[in-house]
C-alpha atoms as a PDB file:
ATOM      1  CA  UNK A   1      -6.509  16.104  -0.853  1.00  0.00           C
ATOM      2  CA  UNK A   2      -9.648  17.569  -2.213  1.00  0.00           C
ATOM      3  CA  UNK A   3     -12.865  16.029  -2.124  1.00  0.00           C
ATOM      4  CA  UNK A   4     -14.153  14.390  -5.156  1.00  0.00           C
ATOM      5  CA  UNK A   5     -17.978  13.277  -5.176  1.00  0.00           C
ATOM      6  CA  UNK A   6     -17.920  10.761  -7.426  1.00  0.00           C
ATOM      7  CA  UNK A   7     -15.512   8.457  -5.352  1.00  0.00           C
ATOM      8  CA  UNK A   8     -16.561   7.956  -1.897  1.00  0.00           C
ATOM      9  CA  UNK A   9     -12.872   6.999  -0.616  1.00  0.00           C
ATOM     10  CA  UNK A  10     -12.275  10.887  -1.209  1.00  0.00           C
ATOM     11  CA  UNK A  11     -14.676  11.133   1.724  1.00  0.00           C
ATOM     12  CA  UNK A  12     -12.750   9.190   4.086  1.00  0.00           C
ATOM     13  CA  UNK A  13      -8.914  10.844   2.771  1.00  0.00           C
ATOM     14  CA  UNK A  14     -10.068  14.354   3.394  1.00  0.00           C
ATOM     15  CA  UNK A  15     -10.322  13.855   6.633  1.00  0.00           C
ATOM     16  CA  UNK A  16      -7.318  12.084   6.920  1.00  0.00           C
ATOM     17  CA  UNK A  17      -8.876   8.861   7.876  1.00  0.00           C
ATOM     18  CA  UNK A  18      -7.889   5.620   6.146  1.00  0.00           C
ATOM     19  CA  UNK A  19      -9.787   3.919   3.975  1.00  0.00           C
ATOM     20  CA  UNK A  20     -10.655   0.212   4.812  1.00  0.00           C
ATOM     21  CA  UNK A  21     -10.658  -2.262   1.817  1.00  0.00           C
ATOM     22  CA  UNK A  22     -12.150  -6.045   1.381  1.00  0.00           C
ATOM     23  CA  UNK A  23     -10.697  -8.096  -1.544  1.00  0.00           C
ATOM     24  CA  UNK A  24     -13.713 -10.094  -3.894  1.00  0.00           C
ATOM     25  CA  UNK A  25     -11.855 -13.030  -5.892  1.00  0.00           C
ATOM     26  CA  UNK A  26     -15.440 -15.103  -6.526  1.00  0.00           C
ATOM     27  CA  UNK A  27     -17.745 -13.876  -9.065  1.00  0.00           C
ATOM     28  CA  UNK A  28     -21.020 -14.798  -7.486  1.00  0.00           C
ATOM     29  CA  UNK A  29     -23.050 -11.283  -7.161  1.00  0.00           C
ATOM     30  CA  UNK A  30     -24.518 -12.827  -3.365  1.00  0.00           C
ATOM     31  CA  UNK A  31     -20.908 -13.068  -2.468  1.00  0.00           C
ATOM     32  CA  UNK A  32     -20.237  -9.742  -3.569  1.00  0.00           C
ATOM     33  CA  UNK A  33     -23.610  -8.422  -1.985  1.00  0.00           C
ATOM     34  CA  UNK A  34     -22.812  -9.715   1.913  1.00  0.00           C
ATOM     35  CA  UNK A  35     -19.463  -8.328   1.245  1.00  0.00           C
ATOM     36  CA  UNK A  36     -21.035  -4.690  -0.039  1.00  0.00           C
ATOM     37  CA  UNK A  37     -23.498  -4.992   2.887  1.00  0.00           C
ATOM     38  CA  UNK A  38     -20.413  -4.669   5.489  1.00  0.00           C
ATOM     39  CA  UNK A  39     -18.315  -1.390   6.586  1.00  0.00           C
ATOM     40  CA  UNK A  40     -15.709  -1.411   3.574  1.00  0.00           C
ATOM     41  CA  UNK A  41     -15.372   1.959   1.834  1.00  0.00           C
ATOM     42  CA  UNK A  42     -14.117   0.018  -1.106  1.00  0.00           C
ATOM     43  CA  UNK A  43     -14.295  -2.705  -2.120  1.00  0.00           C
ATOM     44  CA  UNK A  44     -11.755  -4.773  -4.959  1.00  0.00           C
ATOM     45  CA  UNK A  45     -12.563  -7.279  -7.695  1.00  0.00           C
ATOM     46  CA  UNK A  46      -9.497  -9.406  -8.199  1.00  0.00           C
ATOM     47  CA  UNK A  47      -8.936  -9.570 -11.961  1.00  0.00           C
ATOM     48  CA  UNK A  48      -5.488 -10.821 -11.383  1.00  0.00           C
ATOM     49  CA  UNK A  49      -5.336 -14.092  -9.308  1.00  0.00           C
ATOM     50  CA  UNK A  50      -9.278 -14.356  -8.620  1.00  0.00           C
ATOM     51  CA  UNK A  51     -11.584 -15.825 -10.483  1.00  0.00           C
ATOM     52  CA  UNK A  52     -13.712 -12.797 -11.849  1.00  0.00           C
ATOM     53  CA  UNK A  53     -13.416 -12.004 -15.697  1.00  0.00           C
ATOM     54  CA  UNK A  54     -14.716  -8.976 -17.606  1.00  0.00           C
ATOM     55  CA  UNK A  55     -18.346 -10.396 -18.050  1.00  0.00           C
ATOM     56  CA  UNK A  56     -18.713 -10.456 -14.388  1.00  0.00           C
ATOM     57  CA  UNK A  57     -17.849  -7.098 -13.660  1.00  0.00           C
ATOM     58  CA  UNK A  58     -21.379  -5.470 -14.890  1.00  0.00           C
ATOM     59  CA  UNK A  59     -23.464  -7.416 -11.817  1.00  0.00           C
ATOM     60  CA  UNK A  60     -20.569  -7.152  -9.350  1.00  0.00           C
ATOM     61  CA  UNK A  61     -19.788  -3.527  -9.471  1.00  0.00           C
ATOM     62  CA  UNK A  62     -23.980  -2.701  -9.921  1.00  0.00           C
ATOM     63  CA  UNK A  63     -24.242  -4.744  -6.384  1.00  0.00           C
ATOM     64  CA  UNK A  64     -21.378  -3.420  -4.906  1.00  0.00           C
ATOM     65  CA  UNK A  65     -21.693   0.381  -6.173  1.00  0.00           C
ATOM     66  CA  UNK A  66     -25.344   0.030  -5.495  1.00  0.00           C
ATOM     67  CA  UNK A  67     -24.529  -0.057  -2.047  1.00  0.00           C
ATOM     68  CA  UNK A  68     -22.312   3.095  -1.738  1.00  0.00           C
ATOM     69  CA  UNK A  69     -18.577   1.348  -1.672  1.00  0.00           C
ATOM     70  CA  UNK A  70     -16.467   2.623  -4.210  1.00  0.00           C
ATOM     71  CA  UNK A  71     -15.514  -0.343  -6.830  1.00  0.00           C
ATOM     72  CA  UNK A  72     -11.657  -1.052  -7.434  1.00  0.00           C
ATOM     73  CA  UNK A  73     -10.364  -3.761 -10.010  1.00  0.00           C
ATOM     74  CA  UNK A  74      -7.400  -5.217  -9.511  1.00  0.00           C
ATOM     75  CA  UNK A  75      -6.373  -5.649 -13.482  1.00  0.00           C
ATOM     76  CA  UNK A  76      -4.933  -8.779 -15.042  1.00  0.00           C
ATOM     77  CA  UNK A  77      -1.797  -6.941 -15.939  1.00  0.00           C
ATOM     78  CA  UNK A  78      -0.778  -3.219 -17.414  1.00  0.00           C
ATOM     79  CA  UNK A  79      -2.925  -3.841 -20.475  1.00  0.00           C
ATOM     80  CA  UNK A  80      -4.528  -0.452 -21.953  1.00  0.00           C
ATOM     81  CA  UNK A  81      -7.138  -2.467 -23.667  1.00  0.00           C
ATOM     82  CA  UNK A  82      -8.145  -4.431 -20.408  1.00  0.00           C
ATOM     83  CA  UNK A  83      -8.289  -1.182 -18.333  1.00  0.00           C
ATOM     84  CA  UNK A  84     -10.739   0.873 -20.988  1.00  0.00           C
ATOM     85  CA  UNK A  85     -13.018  -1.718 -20.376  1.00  0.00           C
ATOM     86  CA  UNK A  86     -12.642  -2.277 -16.373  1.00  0.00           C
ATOM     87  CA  UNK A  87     -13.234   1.699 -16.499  1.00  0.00           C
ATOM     88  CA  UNK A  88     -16.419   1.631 -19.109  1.00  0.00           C
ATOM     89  CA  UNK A  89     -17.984  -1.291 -16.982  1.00  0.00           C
ATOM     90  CA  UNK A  90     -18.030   1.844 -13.944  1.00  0.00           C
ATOM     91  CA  UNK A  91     -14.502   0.818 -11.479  1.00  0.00           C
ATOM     92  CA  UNK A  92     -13.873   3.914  -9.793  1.00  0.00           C
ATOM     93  CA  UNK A  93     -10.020   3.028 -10.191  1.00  0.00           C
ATOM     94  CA  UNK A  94      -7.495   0.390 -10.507  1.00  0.00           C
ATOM     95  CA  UNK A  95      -4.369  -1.493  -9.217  1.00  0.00           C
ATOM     96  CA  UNK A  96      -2.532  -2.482 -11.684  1.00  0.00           C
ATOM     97  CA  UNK A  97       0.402  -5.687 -10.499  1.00  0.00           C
ATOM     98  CA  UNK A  98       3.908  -5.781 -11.160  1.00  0.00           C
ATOM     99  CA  UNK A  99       4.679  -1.869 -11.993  1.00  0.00           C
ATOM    100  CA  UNK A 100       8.103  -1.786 -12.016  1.00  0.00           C
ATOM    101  CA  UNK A 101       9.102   1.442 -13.834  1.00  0.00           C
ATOM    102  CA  UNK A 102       8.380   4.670 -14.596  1.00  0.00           C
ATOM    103  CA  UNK A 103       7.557   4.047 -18.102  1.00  0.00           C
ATOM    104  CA  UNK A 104       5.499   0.801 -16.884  1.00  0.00           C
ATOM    105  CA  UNK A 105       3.193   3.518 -14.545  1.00  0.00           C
ATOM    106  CA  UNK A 106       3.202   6.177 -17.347  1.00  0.00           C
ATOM    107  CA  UNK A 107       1.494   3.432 -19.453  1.00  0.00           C
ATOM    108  CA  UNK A 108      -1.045   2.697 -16.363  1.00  0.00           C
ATOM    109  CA  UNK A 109      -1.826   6.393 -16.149  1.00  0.00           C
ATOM    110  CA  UNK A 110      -2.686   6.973 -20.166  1.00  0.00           C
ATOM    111  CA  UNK A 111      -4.846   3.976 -19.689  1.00  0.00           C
ATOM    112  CA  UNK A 112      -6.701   5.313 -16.998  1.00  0.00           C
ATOM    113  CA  UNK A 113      -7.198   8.690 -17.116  1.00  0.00           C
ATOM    114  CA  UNK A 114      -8.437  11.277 -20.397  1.00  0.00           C
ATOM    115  CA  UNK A 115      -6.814  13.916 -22.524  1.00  0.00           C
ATOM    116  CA  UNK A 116      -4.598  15.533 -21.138  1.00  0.00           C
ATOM    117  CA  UNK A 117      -3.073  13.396 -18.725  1.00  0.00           C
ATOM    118  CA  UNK A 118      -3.669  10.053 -20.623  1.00  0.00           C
ATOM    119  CA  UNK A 119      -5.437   9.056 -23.963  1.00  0.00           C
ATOM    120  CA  UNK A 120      -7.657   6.828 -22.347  1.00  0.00           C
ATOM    121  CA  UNK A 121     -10.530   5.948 -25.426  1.00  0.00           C
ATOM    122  CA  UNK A 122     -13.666   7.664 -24.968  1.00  0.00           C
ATOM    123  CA  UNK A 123     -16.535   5.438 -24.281  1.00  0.00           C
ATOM    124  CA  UNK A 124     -17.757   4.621 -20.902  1.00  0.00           C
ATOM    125  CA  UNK A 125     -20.984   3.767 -21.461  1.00  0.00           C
ATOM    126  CA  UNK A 126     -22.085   2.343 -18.281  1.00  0.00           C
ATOM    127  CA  UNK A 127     -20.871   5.592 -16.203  1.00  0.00           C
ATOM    128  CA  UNK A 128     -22.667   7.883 -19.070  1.00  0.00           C
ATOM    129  CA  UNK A 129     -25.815   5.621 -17.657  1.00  0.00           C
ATOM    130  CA  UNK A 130     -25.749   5.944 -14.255  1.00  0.00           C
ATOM    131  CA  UNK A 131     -23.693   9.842 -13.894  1.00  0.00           C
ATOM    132  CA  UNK A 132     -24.267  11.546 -17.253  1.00  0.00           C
ATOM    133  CA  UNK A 133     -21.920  13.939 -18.904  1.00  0.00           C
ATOM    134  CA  UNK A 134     -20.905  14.553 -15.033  1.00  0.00           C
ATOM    135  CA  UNK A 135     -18.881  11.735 -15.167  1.00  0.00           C
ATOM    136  CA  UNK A 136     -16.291  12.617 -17.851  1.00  0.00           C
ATOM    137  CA  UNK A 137     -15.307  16.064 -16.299  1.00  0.00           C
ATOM    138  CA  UNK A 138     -14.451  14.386 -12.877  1.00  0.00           C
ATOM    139  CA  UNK A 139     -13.312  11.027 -14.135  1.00  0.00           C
ATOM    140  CA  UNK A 140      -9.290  11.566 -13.984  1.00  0.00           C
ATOM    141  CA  UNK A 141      -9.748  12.904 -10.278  1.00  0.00           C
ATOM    142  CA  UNK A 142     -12.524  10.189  -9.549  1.00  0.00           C
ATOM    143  CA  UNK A 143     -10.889   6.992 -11.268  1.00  0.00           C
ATOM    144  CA  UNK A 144      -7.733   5.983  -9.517  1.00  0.00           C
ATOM    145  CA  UNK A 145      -4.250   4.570 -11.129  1.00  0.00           C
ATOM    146  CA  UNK A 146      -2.098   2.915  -8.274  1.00  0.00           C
ATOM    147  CA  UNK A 147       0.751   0.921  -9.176  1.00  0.00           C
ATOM    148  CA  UNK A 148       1.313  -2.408  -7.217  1.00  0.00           C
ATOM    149  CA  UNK A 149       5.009  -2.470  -5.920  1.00  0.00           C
ATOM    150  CA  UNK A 150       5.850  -6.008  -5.790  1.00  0.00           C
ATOM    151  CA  UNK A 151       9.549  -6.220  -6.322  1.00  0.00           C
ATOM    152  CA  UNK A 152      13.052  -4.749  -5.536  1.00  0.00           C
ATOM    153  CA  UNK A 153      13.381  -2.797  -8.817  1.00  0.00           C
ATOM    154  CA  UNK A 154      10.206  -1.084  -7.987  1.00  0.00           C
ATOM    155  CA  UNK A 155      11.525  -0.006  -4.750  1.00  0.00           C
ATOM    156  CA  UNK A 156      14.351   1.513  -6.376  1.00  0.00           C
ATOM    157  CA  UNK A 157      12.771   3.076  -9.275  1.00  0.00           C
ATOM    158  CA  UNK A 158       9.906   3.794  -6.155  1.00  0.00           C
ATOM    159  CA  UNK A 159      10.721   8.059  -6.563  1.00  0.00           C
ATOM    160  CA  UNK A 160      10.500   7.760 -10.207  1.00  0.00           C
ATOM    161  CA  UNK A 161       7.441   6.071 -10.321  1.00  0.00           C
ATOM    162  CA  UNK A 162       5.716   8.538  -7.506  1.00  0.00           C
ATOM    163  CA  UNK A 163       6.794  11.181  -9.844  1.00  0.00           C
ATOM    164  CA  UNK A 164       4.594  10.494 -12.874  1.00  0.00           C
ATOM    165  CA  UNK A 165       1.974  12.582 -13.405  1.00  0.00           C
ATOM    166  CA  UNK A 166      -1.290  11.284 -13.220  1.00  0.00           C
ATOM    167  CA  UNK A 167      -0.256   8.657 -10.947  1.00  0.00           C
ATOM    168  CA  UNK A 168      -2.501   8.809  -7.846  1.00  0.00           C
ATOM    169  CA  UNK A 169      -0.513   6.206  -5.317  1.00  0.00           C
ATOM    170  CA  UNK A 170       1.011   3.026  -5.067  1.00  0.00           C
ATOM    171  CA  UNK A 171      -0.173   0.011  -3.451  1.00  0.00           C
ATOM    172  CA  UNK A 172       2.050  -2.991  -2.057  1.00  0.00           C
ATOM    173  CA  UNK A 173       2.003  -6.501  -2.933  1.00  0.00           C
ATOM    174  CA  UNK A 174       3.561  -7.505   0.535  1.00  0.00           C
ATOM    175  CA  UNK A 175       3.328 -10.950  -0.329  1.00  0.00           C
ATOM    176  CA  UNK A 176       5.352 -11.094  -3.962  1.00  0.00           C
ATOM    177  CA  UNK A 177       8.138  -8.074  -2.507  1.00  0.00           C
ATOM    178  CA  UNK A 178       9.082 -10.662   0.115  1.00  0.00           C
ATOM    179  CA  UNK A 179       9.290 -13.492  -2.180  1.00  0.00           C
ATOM    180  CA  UNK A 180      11.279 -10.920  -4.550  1.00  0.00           C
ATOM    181  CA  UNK A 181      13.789  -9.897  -1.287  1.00  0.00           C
ATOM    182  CA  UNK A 182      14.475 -13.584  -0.074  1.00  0.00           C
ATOM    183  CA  UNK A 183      12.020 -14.273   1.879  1.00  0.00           C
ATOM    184  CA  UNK A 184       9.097 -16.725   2.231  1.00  0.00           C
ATOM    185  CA  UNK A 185       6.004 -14.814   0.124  1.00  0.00           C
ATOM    186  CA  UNK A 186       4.045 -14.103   3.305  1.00  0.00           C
ATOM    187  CA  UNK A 187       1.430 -11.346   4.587  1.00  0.00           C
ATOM    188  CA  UNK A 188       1.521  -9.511   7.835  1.00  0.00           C
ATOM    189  CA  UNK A 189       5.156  -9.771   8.603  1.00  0.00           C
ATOM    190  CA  UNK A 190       7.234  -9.219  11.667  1.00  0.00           C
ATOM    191  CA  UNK A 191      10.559  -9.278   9.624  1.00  0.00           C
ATOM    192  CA  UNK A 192      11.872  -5.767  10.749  1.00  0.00           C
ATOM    193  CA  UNK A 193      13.182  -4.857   7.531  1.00  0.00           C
ATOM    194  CA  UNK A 194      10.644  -5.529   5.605  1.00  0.00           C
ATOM    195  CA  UNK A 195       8.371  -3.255   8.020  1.00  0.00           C
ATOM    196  CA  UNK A 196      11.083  -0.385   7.310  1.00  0.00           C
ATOM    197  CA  UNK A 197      10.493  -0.418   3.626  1.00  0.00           C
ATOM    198  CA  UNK A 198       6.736  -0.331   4.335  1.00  0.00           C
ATOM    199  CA  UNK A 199       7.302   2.687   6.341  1.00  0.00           C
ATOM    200  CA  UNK A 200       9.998   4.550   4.207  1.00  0.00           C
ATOM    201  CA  UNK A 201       7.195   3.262   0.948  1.00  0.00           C
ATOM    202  CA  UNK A 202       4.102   5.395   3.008  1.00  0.00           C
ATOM    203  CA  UNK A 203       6.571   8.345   3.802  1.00  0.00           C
ATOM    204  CA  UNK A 204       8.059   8.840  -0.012  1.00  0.00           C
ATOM    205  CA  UNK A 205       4.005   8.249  -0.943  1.00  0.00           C
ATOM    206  CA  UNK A 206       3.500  11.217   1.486  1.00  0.00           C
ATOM    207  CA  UNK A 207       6.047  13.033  -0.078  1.00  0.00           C
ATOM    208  CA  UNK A 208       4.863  13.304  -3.423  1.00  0.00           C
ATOM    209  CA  UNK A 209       1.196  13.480  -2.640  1.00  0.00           C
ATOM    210  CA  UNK A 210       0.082  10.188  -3.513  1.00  0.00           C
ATOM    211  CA  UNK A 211      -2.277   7.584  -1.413  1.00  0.00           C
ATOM    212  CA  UNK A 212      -0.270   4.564  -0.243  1.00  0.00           C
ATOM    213  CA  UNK A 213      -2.215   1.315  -0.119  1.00  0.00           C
ATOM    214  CA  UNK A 214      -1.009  -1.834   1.340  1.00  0.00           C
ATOM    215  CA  UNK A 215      -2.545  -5.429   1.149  1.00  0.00           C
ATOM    216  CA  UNK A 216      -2.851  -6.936   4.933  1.00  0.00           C
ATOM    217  CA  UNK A 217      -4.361 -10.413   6.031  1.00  0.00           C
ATOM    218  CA  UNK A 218      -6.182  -9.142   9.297  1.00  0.00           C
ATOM    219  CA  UNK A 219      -7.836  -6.380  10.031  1.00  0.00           C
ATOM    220  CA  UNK A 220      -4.847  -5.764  13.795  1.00  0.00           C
ATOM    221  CA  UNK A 221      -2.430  -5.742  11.150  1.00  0.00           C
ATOM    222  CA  UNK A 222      -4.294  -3.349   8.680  1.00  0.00           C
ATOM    223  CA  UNK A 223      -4.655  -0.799  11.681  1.00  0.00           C
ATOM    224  CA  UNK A 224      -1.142  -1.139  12.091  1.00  0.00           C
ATOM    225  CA  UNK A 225      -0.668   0.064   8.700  1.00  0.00           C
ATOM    226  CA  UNK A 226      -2.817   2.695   8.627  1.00  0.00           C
ATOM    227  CA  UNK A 227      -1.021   3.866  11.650  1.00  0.00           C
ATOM    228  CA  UNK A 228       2.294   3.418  10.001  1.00  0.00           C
ATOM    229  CA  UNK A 229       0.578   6.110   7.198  1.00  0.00           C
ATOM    230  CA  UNK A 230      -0.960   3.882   5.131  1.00  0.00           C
ATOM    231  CA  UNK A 231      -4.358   5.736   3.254  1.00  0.00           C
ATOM    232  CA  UNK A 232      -5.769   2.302   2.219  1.00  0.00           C
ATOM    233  CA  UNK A 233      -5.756  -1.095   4.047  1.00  0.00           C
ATOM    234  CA  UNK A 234      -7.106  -4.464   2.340  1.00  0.00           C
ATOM    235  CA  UNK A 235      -7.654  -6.825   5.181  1.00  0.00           C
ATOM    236  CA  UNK A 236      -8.909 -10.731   4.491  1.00  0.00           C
ATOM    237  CA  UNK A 237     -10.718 -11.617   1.524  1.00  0.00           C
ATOM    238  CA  UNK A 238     -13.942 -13.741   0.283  1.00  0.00           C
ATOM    239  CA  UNK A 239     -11.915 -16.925  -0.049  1.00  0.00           C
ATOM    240  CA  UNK A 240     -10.111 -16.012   2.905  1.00  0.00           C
ATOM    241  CA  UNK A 241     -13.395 -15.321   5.753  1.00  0.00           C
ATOM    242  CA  UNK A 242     -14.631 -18.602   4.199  1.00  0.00           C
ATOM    243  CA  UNK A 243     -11.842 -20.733   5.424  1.00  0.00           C
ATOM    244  CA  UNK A 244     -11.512 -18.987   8.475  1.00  0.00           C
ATOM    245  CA  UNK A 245     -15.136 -19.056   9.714  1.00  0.00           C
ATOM    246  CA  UNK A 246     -15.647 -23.029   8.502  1.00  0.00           C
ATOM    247  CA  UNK A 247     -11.692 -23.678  10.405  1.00  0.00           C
ATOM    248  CA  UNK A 248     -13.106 -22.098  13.349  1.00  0.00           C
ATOM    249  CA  UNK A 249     -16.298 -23.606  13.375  1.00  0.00           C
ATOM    250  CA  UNK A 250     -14.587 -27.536  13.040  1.00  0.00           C
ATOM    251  CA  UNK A 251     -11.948 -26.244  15.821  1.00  0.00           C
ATOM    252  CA  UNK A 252     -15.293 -25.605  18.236  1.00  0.00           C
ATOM    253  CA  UNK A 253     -17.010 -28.819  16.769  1.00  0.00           C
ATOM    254  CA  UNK A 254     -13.841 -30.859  17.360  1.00  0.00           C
ATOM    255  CA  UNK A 255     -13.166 -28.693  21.021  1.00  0.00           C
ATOM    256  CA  UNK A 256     -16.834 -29.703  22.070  1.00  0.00           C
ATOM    257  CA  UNK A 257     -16.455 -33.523  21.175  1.00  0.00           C
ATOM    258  CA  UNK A 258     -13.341 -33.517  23.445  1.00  0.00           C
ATOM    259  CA  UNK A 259     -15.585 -32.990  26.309  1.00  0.00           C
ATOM    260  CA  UNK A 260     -18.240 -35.268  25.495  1.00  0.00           C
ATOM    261  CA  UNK A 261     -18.380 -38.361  27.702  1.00  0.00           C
ATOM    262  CA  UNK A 262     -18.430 -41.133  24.862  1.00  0.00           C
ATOM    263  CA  UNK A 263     -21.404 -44.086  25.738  1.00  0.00           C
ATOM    264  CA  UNK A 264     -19.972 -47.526  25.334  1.00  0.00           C
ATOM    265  CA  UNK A 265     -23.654 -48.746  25.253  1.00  0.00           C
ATOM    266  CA  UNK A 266     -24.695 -46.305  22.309  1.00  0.00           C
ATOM    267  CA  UNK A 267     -25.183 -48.663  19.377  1.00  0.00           C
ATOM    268  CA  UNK A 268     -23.397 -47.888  16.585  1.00  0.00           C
ATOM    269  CA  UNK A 269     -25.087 -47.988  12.913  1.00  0.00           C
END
């Protein structure tokens, strides 16, 4: 993999270090600032089941890029129209759900990347702002196109879809291929075969060239991934540290109360 300037995950996959992720689904810009103001290398606004739409992407990916992560969108669905503007508001790539085909990733590809690998339309005025006429000779190596394998027909169209050119990687959707294989939709699993297909997904990813990105709930299980071969681990999310740091903190509230000595005498209002 060669280094590419413009997208600072490059700087992390040269060296053959993984790339750690953190998943945005609120559209406040302070949310998206404490998150940009942590470790991540990148950092993705969720487009498809989060609540940020297109106007929201101009503040979030100013806070966020302002602070050196490199700015993913996950897109509401393979829509060409929807991914010119993702690009023009300055994402450094996207994931795009549900790619189930070959065809289905050659669309994703033409969307995201220029003549002569795509046709995406010319006019990304917020790059042109911040990068200049730089931008548009490194855009199809800087902005990435991974296709999210969520299902069993991607897995077996999973070579095809490797092999399209333009394509940079694929990214799993651990959650919806379980749900598609007969299981309970779940992150993080210990279901054996489910962690072969992760592992034969990062070798064929390997094979071709391409990154390999997998979604993870916690960041023991996202180092297992990355061990497994993964090039970029999403661990937790906004939503997701919420809940856990307010569960925790009632769990200590409730633990401490246990050991109180309750005062019979106390009056009581």
């Amino acid at each position: 993999m060669a280094l590419n300037p413009h997208n600072p995950l490059w700087a992390a996959w040269v060296t053959g270090r993984a790339a750690s992720n953190g998943w945005l689904t609120l559209p406040h810009v302070m949310v998206a600032e404490a998150m940009a103001a942590q470790g991540w290398d990148a950092i993705t606004l969720d487009m498809h089941h989060g609540f940020i739409d297109h106007a929201d992407l101009i503040p979030l990916i100013g806070v966020i890029g302002g602070a050196g992560k490199a700015v993913l969108v996950r897109t509401p669905w393979n829509d060409p129209g929807a991914i010119y503007r993702i690009l023009d508001a300055g994402a450094l790539g996207v994931i795009c759900p549900m790619i189930n085909t070959a065809a289905e990733a050659e669309t994703l590809v033409k969307a995201v990347k220029y003549p002569p690998l795509g046709n995406r339309s010319f006019g990304p005025i917020r790059p042109l702002i911040r990068e200049g006429t730089a931008y548009v000779a490194a855009a199809n190596d800087a902005c990435l196109a991974l296709a999210q394998i969520e299902t069993r027909q991607a897995l077996a169209n999973l070579d095809a879809i490797l092999a399209t050119p333009g394509l940079d990687g694929v990214y799993v959707g651990p959650s919806d291929l379980a749900f598609d294989l007969g299981h309970a939709p779940h992150f993080d699993t210990a279901n054996e075969d489910l962690l072969a297909i992760f592992r034969d997904v990062a070798a064929r990813a390997r094979s071709h060239g391409k990154i390999a990105g997998m979604h993870n709930a916690t960041p023991d299980y996202a180092r297992r991934m990355a061990d497994m071969g993964f090039h970029l681990v999403t661990f937790g999310s906004d939503i997701g540290f919420v809940l856990a740091g307010g569960q925790a903190a009632m769990a200590a509230f409730a633990a401490l109360a246990d050991t109180q000595t309750t005062d019979p005498t106390r009056t009581r209002y």
